[in-house]
PDB file of N, CA and C in Angstrom:
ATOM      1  N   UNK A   1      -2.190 -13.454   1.926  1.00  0.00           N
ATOM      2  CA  UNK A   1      -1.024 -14.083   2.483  1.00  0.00           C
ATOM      3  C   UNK A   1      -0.152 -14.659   1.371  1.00  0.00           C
ATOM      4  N   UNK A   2       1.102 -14.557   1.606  1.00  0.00           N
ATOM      5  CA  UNK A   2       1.936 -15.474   0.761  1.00  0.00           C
ATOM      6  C   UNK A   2       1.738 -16.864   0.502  1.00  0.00           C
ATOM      7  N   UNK A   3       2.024 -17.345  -0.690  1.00  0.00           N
ATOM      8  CA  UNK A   3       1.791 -18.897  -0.340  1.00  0.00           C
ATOM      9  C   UNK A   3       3.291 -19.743  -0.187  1.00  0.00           C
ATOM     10  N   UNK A   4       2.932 -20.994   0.282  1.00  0.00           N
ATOM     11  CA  UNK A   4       4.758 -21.437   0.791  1.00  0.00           C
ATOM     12  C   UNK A   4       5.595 -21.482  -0.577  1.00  0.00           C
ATOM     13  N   UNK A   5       4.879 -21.184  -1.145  1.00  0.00           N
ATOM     14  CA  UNK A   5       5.816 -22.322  -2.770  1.00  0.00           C
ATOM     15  C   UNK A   5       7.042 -20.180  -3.028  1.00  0.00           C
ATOM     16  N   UNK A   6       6.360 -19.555  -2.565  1.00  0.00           N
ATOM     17  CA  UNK A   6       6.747 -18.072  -2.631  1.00  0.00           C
ATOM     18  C   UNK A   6       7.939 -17.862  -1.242  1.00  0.00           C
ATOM     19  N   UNK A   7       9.128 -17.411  -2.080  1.00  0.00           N
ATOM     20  CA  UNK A   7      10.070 -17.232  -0.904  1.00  0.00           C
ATOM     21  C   UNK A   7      10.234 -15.682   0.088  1.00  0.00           C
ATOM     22  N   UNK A   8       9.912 -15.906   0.819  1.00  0.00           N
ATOM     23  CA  UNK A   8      10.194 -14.605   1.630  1.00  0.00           C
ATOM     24  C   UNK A   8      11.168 -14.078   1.633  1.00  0.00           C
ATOM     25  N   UNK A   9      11.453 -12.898   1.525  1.00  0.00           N
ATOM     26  CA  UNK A   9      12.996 -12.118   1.910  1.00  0.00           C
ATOM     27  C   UNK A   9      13.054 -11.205   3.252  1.00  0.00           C
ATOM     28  N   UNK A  10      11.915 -10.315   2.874  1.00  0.00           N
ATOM     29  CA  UNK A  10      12.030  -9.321   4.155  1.00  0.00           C
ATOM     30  C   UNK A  10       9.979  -9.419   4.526  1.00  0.00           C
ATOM     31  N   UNK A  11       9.734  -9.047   5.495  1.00  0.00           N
ATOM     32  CA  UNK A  11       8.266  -9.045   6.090  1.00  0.00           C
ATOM     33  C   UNK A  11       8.533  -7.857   7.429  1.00  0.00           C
ATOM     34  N   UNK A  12       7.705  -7.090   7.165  1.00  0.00           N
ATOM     35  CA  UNK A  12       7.441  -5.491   7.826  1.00  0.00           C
ATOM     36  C   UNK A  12       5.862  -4.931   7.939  1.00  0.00           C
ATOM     37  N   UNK A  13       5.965  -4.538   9.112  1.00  0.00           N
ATOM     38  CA  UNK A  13       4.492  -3.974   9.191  1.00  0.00           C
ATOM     39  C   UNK A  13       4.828  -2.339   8.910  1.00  0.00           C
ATOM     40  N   UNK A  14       3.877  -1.463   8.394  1.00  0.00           N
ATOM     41  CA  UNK A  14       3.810  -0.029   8.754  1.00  0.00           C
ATOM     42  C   UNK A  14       2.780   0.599   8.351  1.00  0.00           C
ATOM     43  N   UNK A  15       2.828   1.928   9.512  1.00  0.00           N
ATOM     44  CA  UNK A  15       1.797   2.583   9.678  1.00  0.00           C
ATOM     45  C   UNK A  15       1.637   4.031   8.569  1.00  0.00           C
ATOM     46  N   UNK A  16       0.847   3.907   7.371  1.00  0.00           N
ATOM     47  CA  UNK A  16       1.629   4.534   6.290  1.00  0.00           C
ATOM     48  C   UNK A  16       0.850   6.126   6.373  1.00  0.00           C
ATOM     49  N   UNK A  17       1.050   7.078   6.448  1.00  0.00           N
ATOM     50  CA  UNK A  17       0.175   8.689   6.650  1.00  0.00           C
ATOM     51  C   UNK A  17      -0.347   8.915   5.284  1.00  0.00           C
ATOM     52  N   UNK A  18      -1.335   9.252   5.073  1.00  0.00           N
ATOM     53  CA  UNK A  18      -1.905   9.188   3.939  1.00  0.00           C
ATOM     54  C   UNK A  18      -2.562  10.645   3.933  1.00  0.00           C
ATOM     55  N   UNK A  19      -1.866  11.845   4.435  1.00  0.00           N
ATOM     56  CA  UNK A  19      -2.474  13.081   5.130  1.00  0.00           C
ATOM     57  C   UNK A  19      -2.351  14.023   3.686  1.00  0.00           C
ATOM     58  N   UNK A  20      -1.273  13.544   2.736  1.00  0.00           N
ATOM     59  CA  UNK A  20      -0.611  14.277   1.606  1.00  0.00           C
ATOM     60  C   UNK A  20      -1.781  14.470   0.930  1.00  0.00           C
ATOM     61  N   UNK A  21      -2.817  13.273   1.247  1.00  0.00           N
ATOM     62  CA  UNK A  21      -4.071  13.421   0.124  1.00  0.00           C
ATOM     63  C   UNK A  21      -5.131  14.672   0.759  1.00  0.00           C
ATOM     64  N   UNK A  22      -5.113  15.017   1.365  1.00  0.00           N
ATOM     65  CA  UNK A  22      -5.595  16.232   1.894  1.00  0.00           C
ATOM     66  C   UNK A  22      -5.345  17.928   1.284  1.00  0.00           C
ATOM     67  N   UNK A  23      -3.696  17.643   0.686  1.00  0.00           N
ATOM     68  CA  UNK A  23      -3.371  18.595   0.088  1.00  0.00           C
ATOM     69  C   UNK A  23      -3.569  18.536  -1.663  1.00  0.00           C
ATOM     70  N   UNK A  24      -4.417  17.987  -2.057  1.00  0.00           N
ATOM     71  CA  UNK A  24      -5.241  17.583  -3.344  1.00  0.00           C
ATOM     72  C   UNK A  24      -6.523  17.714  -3.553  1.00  0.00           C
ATOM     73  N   UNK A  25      -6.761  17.941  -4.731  1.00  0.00           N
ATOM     74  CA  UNK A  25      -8.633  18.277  -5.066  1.00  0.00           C
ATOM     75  C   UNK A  25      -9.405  17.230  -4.704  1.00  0.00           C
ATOM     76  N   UNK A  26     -10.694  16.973  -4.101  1.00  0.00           N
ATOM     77  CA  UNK A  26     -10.945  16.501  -3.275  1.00  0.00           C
ATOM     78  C   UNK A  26     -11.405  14.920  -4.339  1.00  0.00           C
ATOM     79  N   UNK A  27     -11.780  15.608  -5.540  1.00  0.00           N
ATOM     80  CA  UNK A  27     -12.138  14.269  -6.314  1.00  0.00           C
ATOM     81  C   UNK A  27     -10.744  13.566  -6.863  1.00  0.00           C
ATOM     82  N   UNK A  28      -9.534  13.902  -6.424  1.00  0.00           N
ATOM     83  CA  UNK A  28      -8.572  13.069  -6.482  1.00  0.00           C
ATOM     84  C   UNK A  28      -7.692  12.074  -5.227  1.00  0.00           C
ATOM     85  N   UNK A  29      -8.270  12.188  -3.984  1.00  0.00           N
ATOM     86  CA  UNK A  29      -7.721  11.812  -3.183  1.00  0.00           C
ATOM     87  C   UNK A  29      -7.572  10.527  -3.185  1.00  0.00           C
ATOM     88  N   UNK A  30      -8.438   9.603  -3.692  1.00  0.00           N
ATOM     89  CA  UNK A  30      -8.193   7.950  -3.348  1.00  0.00           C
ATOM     90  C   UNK A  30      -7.250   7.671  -4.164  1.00  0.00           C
ATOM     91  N   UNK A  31      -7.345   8.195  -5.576  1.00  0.00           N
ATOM     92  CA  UNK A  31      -6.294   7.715  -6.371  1.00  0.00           C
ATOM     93  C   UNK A  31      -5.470   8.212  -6.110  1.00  0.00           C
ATOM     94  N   UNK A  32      -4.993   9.468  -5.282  1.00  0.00           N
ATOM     95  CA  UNK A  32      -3.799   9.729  -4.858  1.00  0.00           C
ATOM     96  C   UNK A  32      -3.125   8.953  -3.833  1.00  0.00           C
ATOM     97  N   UNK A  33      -3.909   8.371  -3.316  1.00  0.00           N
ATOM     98  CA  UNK A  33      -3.727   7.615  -1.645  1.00  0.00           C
ATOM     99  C   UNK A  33      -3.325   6.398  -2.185  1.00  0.00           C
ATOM    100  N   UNK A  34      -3.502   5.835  -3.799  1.00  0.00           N
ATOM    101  CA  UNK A  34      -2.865   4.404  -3.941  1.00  0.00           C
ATOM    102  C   UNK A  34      -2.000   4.793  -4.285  1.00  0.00           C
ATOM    103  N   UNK A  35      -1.609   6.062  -4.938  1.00  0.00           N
ATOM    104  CA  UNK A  35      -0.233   5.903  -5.783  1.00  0.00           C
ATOM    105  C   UNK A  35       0.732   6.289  -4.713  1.00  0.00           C
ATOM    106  N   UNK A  36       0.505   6.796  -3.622  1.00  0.00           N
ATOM    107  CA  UNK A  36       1.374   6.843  -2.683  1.00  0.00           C
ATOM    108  C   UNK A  36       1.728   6.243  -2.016  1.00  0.00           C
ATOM    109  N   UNK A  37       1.022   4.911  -1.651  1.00  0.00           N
ATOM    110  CA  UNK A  37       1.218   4.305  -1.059  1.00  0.00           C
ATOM    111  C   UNK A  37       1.913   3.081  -1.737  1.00  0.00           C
ATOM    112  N   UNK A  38       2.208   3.600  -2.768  1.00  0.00           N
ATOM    113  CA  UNK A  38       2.644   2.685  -3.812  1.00  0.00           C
ATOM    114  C   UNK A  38       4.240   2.885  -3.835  1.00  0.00           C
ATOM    115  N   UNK A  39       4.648   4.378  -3.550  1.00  0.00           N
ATOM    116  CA  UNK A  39       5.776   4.818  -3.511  1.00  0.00           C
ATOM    117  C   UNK A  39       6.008   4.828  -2.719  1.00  0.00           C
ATOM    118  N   UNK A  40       5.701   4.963  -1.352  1.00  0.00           N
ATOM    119  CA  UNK A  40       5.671   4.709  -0.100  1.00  0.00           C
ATOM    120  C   UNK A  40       6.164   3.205   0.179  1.00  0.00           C
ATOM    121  N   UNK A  41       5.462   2.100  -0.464  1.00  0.00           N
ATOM    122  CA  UNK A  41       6.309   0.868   0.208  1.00  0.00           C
ATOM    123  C   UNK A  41       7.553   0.951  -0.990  1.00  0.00           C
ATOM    124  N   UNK A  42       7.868   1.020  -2.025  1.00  0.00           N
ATOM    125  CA  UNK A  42       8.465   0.803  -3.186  1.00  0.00           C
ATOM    126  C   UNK A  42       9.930   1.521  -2.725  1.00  0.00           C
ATOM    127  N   UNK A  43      10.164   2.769  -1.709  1.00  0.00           N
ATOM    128  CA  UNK A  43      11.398   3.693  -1.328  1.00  0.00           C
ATOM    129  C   UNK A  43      11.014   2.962   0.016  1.00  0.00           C
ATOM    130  N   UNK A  44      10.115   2.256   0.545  1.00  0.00           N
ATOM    131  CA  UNK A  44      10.742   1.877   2.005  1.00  0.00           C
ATOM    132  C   UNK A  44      11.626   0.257   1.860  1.00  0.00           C
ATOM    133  N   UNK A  45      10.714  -0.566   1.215  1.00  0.00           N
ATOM    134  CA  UNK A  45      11.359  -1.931   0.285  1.00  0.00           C
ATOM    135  C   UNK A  45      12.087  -1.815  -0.423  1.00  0.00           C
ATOM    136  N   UNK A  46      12.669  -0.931  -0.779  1.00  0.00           N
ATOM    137  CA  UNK A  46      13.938  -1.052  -1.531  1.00  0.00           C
ATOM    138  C   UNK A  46      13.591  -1.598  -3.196  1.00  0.00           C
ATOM    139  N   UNK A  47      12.526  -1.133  -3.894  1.00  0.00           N
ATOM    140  CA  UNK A  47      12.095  -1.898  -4.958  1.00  0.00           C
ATOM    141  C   UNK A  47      11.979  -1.122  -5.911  1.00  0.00           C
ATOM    142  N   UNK A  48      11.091  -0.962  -7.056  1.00  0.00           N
ATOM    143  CA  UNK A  48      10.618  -0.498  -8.333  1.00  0.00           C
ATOM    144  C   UNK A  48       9.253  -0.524  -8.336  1.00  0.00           C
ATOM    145  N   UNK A  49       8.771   0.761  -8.273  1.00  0.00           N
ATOM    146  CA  UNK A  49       6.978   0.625  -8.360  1.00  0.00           C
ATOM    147  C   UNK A  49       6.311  -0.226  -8.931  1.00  0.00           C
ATOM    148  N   UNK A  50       7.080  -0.674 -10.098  1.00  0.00           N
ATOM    149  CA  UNK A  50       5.947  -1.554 -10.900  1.00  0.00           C
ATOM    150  C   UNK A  50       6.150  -3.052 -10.084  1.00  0.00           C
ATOM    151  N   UNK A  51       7.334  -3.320  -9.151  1.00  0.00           N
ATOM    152  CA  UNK A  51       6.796  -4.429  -8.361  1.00  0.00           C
ATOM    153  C   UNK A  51       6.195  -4.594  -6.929  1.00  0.00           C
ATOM    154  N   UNK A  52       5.534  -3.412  -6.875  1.00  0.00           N
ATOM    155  CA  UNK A  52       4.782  -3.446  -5.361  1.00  0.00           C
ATOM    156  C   UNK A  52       3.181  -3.670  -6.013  1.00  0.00           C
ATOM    157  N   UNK A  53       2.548  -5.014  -5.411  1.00  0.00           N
ATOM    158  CA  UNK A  53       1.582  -5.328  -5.823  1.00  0.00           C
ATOM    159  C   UNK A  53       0.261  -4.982  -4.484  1.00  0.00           C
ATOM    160  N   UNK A  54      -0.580  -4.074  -4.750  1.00  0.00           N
ATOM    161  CA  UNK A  54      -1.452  -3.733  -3.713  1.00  0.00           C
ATOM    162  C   UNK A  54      -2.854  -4.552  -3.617  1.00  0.00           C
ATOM    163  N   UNK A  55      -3.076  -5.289  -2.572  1.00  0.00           N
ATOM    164  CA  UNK A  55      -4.265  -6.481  -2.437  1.00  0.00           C
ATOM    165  C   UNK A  55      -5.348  -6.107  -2.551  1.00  0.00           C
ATOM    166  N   UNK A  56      -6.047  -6.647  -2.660  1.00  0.00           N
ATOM    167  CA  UNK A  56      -7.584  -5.557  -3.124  1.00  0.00           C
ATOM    168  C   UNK A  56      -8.331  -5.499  -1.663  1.00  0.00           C
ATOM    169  N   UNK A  57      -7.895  -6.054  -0.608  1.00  0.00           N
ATOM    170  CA  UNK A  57      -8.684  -5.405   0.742  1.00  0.00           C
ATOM    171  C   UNK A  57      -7.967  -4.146   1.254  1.00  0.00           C
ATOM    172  N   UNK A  58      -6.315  -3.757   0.629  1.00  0.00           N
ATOM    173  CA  UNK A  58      -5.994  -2.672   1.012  1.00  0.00           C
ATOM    174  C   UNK A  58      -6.790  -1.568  -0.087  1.00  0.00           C
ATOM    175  N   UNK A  59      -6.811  -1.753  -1.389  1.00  0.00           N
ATOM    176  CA  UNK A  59      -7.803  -0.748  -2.341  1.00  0.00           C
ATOM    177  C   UNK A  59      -8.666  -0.394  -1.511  1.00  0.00           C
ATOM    178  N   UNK A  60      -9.921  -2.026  -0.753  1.00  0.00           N
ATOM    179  CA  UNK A  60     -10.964  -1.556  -0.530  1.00  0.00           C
ATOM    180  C   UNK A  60     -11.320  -0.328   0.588  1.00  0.00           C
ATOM    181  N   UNK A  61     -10.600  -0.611   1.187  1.00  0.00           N
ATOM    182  CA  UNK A  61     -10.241  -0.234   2.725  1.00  0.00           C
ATOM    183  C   UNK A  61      -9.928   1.275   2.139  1.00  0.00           C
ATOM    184  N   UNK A  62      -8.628   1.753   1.769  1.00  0.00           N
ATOM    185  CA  UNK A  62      -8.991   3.259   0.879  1.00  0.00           C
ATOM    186  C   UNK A  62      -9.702   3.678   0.769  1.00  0.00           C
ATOM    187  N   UNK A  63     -10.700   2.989  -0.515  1.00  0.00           N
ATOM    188  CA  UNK A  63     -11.759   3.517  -1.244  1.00  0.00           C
ATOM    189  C   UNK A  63     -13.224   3.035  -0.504  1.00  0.00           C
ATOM    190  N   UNK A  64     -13.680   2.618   0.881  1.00  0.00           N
ATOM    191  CA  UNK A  64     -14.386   2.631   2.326  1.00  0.00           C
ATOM    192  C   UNK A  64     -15.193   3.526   1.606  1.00  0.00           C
ATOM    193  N   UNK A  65     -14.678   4.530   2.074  1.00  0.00           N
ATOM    194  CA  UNK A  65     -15.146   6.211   2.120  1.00  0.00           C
ATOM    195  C   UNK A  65     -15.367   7.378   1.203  1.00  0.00           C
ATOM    196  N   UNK A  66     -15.071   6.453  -0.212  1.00  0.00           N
ATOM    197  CA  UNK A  66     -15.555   7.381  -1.119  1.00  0.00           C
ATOM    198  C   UNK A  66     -14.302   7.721  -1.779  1.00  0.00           C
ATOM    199  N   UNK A  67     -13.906   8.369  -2.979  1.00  0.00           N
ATOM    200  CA  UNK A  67     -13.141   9.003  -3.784  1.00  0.00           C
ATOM    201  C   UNK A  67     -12.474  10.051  -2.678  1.00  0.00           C
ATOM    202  N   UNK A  68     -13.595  11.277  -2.045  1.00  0.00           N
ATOM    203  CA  UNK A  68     -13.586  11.826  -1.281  1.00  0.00           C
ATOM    204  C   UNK A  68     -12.472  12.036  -0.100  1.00  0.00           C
ATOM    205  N   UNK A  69     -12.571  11.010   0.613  1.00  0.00           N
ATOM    206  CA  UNK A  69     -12.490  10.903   1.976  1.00  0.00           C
ATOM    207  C   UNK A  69     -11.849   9.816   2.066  1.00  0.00           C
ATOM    208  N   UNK A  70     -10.365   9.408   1.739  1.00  0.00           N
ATOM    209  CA  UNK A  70      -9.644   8.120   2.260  1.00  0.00           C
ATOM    210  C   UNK A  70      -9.272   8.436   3.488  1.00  0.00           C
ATOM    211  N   UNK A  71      -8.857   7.119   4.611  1.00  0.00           N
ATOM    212  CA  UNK A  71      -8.598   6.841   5.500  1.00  0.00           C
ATOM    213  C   UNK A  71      -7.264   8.310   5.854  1.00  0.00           C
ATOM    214  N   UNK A  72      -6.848   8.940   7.063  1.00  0.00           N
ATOM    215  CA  UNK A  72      -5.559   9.254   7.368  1.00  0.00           C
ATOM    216  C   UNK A  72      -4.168   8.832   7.221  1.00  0.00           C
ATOM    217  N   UNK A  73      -4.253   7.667   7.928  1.00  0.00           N
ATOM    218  CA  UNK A  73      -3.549   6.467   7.706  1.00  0.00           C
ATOM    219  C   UNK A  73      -4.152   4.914   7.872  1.00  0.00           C
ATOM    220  N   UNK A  74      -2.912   4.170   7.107  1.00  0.00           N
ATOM    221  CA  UNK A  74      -3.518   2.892   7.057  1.00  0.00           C
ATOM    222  C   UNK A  74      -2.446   1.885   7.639  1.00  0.00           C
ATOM    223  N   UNK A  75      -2.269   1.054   7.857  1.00  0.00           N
ATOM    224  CA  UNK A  75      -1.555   0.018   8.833  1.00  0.00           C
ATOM    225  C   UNK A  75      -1.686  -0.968   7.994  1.00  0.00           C
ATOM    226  N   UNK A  76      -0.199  -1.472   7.406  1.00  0.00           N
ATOM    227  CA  UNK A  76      -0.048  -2.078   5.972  1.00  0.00           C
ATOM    228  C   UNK A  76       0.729  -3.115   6.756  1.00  0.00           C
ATOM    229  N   UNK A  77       1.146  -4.610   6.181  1.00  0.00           N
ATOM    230  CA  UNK A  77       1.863  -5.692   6.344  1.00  0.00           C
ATOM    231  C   UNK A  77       2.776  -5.763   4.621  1.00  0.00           C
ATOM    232  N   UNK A  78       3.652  -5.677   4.732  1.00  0.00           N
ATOM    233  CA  UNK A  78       4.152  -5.522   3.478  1.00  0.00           C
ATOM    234  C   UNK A  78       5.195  -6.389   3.153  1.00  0.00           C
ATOM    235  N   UNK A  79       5.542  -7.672   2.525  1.00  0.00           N
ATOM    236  CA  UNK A  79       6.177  -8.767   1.962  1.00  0.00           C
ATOM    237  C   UNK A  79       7.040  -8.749   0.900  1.00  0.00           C
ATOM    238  N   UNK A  80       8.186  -8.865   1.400  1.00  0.00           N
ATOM    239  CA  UNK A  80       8.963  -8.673  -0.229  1.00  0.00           C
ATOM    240  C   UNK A  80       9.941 -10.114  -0.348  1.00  0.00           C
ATOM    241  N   UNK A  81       9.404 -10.927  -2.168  1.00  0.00           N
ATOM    242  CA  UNK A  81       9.411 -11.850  -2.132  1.00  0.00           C
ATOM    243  C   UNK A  81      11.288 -11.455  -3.000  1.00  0.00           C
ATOM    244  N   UNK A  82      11.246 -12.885  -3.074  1.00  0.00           N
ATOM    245  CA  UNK A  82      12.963 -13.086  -3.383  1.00  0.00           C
ATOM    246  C   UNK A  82      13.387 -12.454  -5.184  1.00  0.00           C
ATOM    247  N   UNK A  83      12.527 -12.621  -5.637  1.00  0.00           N
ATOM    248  CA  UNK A  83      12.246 -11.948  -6.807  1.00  0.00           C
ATOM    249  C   UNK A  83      11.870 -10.302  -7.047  1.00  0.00           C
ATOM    250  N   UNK A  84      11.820  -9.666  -5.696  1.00  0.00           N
ATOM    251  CA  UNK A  84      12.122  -8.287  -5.513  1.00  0.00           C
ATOM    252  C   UNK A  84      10.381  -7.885  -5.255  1.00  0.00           C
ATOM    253  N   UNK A  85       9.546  -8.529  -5.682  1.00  0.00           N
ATOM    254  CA  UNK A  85       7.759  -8.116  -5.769  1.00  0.00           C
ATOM    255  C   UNK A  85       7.559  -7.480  -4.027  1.00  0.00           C
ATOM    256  N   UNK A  86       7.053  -6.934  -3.977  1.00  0.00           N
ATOM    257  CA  UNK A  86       6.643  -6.594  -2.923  1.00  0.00           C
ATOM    258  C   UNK A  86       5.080  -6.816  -2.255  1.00  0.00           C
ATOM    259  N   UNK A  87       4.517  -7.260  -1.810  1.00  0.00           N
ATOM    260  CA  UNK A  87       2.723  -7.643  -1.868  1.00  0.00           C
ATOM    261  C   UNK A  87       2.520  -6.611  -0.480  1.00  0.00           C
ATOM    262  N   UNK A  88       1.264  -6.035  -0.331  1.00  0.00           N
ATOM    263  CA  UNK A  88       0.796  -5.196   0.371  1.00  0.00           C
ATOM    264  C   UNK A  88      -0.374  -5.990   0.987  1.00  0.00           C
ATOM    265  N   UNK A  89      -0.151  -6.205   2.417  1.00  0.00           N
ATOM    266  CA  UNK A  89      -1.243  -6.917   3.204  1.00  0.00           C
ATOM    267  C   UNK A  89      -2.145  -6.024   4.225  1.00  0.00           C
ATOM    268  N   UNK A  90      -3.586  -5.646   3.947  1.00  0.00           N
ATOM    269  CA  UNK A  90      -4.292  -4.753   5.087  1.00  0.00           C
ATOM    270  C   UNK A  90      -3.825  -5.469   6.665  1.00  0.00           C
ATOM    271  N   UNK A  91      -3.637  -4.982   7.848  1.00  0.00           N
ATOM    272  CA  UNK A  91      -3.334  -5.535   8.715  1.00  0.00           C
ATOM    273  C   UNK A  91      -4.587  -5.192   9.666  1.00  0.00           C
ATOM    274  N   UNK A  92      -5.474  -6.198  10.176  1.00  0.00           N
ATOM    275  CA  UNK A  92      -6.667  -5.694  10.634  1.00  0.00           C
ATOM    276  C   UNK A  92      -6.524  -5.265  11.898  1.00  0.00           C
TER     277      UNK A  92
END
């Protein structure tokens, strides 16, 4: 979660398809599934990759299932602070 002292700008949930990793060698899929999802909030937030920061229960949640086998999709809460950062929240 954000903390108060951190200003909010925009707050969005989405449901992100993570199916692209399917069309990749199979020992690359998780790391494909972060970097997409990396570009994925970064062209939906309006930002710069290097400020979309991904939480480590959304990593974990990915990487569940192995290198192998990430999730289809994942159901993200995504925060973009006034300073342009973007934070990535698992939404349970």
């Amino acid at each position: 979660m954000a903390s108060e002292s951190e200003e909010i700008e925009l707050e969005r949930v989405y449901t992100v398809p993570l199916r692209i990793t399917r069309f990749v060698p199979r020992t690359k899929r998780a790391p494909r599934a972060i970097r997409f999802l990396r570009d994925f909030m970064a062209r939906h937030m309006k930002t710069d990759v290097e400020k979309v920061k991904i939480m480590p229960e959304v990593n974990e949640y990915i990487w569940s299932r192995g290198i192998e086998k990430p999730p289809r999709k994942i159901r993200v809460r995504a925060v973009k602070l006034k300073d342009g950062t973007v934070k990535v929240y698992l939404v349970p």
